[in-house]
N, C-alpha and C. Protein backbone atom coordinates (compact mmCIF):
# COMPACT_ATOMS: atom_id res chain seq x y z
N UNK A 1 -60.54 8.91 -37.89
CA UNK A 1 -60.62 8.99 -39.33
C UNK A 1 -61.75 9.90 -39.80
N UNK A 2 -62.55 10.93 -38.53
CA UNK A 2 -63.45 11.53 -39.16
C UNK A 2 -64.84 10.63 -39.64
N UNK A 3 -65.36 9.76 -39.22
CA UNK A 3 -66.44 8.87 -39.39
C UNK A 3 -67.05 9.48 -38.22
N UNK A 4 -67.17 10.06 -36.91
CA UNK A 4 -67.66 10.12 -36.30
C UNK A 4 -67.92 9.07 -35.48
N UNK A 5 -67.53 8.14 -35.19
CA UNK A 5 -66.74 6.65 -34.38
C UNK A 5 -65.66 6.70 -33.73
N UNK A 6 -65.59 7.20 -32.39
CA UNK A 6 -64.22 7.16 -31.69
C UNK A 6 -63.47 8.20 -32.42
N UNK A 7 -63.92 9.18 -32.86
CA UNK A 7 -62.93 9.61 -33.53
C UNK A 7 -61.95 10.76 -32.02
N UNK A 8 -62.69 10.87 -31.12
CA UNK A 8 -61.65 11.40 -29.88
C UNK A 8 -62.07 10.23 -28.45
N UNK A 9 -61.04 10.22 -28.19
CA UNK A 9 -60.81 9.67 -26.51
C UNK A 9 -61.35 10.68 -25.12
N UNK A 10 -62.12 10.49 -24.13
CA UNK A 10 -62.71 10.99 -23.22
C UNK A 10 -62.78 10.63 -22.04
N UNK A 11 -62.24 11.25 -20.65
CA UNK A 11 -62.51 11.21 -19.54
C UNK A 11 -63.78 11.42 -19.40
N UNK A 12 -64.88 10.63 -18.93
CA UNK A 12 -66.15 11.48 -18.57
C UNK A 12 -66.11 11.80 -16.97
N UNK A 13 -66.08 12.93 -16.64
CA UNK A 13 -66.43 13.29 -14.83
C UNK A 13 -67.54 14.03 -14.88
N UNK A 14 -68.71 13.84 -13.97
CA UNK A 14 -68.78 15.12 -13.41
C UNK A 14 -68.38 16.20 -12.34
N UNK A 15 -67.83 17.48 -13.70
CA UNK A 15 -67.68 18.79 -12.95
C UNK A 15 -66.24 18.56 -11.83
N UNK A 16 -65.21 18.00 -12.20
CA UNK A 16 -64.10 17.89 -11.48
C UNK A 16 -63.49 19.70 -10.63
N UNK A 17 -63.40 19.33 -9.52
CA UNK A 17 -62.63 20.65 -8.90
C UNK A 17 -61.10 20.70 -9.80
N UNK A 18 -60.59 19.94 -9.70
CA UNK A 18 -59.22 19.85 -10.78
C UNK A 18 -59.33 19.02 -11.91
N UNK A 19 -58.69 19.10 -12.79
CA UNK A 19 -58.63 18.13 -13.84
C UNK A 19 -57.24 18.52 -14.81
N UNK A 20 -55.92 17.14 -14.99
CA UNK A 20 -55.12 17.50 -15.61
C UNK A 20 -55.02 16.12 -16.40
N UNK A 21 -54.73 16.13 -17.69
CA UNK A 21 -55.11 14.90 -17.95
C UNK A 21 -53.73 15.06 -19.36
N UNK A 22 -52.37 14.19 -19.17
CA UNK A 22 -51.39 14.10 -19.48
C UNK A 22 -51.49 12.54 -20.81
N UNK A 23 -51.29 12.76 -21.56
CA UNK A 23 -50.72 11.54 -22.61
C UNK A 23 -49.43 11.38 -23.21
N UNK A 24 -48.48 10.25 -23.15
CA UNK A 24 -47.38 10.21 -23.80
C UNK A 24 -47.02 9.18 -24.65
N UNK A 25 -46.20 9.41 -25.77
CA UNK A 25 -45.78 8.26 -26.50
C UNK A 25 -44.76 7.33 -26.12
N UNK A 26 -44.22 6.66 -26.49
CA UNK A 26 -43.72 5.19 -26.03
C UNK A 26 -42.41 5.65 -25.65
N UNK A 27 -41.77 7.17 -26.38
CA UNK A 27 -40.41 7.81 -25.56
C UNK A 27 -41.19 8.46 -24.73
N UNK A 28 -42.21 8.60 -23.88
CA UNK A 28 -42.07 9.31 -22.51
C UNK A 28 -42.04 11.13 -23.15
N UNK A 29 -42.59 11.50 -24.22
CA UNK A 29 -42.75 12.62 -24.76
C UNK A 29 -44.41 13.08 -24.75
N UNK A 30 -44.73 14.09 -24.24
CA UNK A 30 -46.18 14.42 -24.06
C UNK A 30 -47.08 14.51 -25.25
N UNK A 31 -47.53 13.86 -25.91
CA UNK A 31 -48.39 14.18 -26.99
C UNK A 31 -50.26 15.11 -27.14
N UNK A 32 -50.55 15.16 -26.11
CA UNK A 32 -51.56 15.72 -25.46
C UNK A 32 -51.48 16.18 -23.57
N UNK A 33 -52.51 17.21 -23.50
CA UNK A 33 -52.12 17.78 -22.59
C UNK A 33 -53.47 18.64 -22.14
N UNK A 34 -54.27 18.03 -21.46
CA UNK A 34 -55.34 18.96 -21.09
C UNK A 34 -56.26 19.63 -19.47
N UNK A 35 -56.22 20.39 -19.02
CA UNK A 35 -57.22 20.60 -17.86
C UNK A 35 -58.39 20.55 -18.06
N UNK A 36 -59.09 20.47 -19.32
CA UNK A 36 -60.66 20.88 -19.29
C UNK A 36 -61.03 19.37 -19.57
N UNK A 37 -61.73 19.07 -18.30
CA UNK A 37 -62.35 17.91 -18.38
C UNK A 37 -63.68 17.30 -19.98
N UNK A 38 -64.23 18.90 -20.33
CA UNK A 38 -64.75 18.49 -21.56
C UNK A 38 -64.52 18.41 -23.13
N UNK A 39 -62.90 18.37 -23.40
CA UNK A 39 -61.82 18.08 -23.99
C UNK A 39 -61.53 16.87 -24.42
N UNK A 40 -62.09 16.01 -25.91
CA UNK A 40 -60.88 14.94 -25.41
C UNK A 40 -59.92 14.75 -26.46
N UNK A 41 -58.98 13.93 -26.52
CA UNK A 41 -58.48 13.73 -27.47
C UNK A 41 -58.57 12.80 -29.03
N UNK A 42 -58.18 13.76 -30.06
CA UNK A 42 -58.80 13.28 -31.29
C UNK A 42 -57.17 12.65 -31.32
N UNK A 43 -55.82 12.06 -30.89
CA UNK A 43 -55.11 11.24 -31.90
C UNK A 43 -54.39 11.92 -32.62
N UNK A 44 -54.35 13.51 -32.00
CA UNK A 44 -53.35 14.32 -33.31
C UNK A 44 -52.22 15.15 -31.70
N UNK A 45 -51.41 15.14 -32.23
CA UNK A 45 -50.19 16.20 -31.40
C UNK A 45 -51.00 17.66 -30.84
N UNK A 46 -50.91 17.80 -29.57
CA UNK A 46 -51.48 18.70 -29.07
C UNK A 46 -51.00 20.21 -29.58
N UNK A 47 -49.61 20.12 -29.70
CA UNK A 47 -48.91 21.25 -30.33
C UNK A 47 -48.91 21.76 -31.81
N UNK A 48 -48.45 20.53 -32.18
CA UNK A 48 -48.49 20.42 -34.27
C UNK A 48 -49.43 20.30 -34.38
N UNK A 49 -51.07 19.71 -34.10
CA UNK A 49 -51.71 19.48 -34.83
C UNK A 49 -51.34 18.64 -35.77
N UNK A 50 -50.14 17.66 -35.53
CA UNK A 50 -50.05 16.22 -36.35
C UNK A 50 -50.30 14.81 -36.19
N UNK A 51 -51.28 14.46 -37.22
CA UNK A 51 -51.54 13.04 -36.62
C UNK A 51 -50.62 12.02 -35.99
N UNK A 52 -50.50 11.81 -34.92
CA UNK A 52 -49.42 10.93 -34.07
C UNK A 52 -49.87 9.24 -34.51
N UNK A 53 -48.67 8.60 -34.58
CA UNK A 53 -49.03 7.26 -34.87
C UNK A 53 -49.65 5.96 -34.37
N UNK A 54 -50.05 5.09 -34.83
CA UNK A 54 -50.56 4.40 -34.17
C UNK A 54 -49.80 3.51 -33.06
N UNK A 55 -50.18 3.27 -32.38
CA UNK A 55 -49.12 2.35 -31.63
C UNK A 55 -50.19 2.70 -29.85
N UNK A 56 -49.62 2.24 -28.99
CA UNK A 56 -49.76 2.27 -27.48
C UNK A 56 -49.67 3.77 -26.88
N UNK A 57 -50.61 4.27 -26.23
CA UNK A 57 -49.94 5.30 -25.34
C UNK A 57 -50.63 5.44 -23.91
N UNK A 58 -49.38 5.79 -22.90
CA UNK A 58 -49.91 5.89 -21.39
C UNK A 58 -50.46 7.39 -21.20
N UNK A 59 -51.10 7.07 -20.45
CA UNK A 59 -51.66 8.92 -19.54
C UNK A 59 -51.73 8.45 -18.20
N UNK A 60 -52.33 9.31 -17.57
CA UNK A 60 -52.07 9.77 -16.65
C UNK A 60 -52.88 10.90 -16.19
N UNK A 61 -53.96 10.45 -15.80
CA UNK A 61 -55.28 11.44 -14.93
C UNK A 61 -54.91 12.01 -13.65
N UNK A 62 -55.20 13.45 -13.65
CA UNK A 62 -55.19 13.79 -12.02
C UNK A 62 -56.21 14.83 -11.84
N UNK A 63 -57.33 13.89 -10.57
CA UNK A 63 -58.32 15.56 -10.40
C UNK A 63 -58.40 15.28 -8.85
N UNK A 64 -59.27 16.54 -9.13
CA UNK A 64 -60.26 16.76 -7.38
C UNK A 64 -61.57 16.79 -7.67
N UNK A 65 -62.11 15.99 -6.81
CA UNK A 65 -63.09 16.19 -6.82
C UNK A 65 -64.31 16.51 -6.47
N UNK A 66 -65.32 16.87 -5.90
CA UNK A 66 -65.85 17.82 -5.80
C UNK A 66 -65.91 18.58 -4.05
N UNK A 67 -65.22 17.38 -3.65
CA UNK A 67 -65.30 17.15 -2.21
C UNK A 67 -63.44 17.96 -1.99
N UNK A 68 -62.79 17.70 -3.25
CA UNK A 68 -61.31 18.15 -2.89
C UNK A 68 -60.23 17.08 -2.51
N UNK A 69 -60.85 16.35 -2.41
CA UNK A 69 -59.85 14.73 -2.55
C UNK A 69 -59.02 14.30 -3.44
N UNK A 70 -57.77 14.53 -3.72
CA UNK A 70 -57.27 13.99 -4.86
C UNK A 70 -56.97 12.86 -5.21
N UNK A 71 -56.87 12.60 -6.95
CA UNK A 71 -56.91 10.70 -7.38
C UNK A 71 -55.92 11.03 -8.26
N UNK A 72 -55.26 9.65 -8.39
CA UNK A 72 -54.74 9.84 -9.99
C UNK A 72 -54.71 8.36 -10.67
N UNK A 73 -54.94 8.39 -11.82
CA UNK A 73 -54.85 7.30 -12.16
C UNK A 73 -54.24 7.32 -13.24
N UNK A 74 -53.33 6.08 -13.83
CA UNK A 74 -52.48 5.79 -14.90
C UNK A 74 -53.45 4.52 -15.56
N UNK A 75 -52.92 4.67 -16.97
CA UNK A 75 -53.30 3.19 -17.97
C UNK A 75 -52.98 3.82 -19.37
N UNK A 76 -53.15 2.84 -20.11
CA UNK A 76 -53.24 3.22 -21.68
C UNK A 76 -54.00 2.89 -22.50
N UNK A 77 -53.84 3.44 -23.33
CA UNK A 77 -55.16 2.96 -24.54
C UNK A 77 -53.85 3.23 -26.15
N UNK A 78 -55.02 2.65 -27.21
CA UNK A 78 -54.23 2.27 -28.44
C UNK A 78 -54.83 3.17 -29.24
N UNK A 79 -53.82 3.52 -29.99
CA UNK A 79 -54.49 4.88 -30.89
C UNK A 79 -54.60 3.53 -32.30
N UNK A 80 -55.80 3.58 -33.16
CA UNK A 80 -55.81 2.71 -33.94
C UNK A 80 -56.48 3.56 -35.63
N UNK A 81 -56.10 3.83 -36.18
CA UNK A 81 -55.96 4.75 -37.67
C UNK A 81 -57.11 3.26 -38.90
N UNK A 82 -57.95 4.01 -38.91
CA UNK A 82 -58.32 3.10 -40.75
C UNK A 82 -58.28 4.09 -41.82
C-alpha cells in the first residue's frame, strides 16, 4: 500500500551463484518472475504492472550456491492489500 511496511516480499541470500525465483496465482499462471536475488516483489504483475489480488500464492525458489550445489524450495505466502 506504499506505507513502507512489507510493501515488497524478499528472498534474502548471500550472493547466490544462481538465483530464479518463480510466483504463481491459484491458476498456476506466473505472476512474477525474477533472477536477481536483490529484487523483490511488490504484489503487482510482473508484466502489466497490475496490482494482482489478494488471495494465496505459491513460488518456487531455485539457486546455487556459492559452492554450486543446487536447492529448490517451494511454499507460499499471502498477498494482503489495506
Amino acid at each position: 500500500n506504499g506505507d513502507d511496511r512489507n510493501d515488497e516480499w524478499f528472498i534474502r541470500l548471500d550472493r547466490p551463484g544462481f538465483f530464479d525465483l518463480v510466483i504463481y496465482n491459484r491458476w498456476g499462471r506466473i505472476v512474477y518472475e525474477s533472477k536477481d536475488h536483490t529484487k523483490g516483489w511488490n504484489g503487482n504483475h510482473y508484466e502489466s504492472g497490475e496490482p494482482c489480488s489478494e488471495g494465496v500464492y505459491v513460488y518456487i525458489l531455485r539457486i546455487n550456491d556459492f559452492e554450486g550445489k543446487a536447492f529448490e524450495q517451494q511454499g507460499d505466502l499471502t498477498l494482503i492489500r489495506d
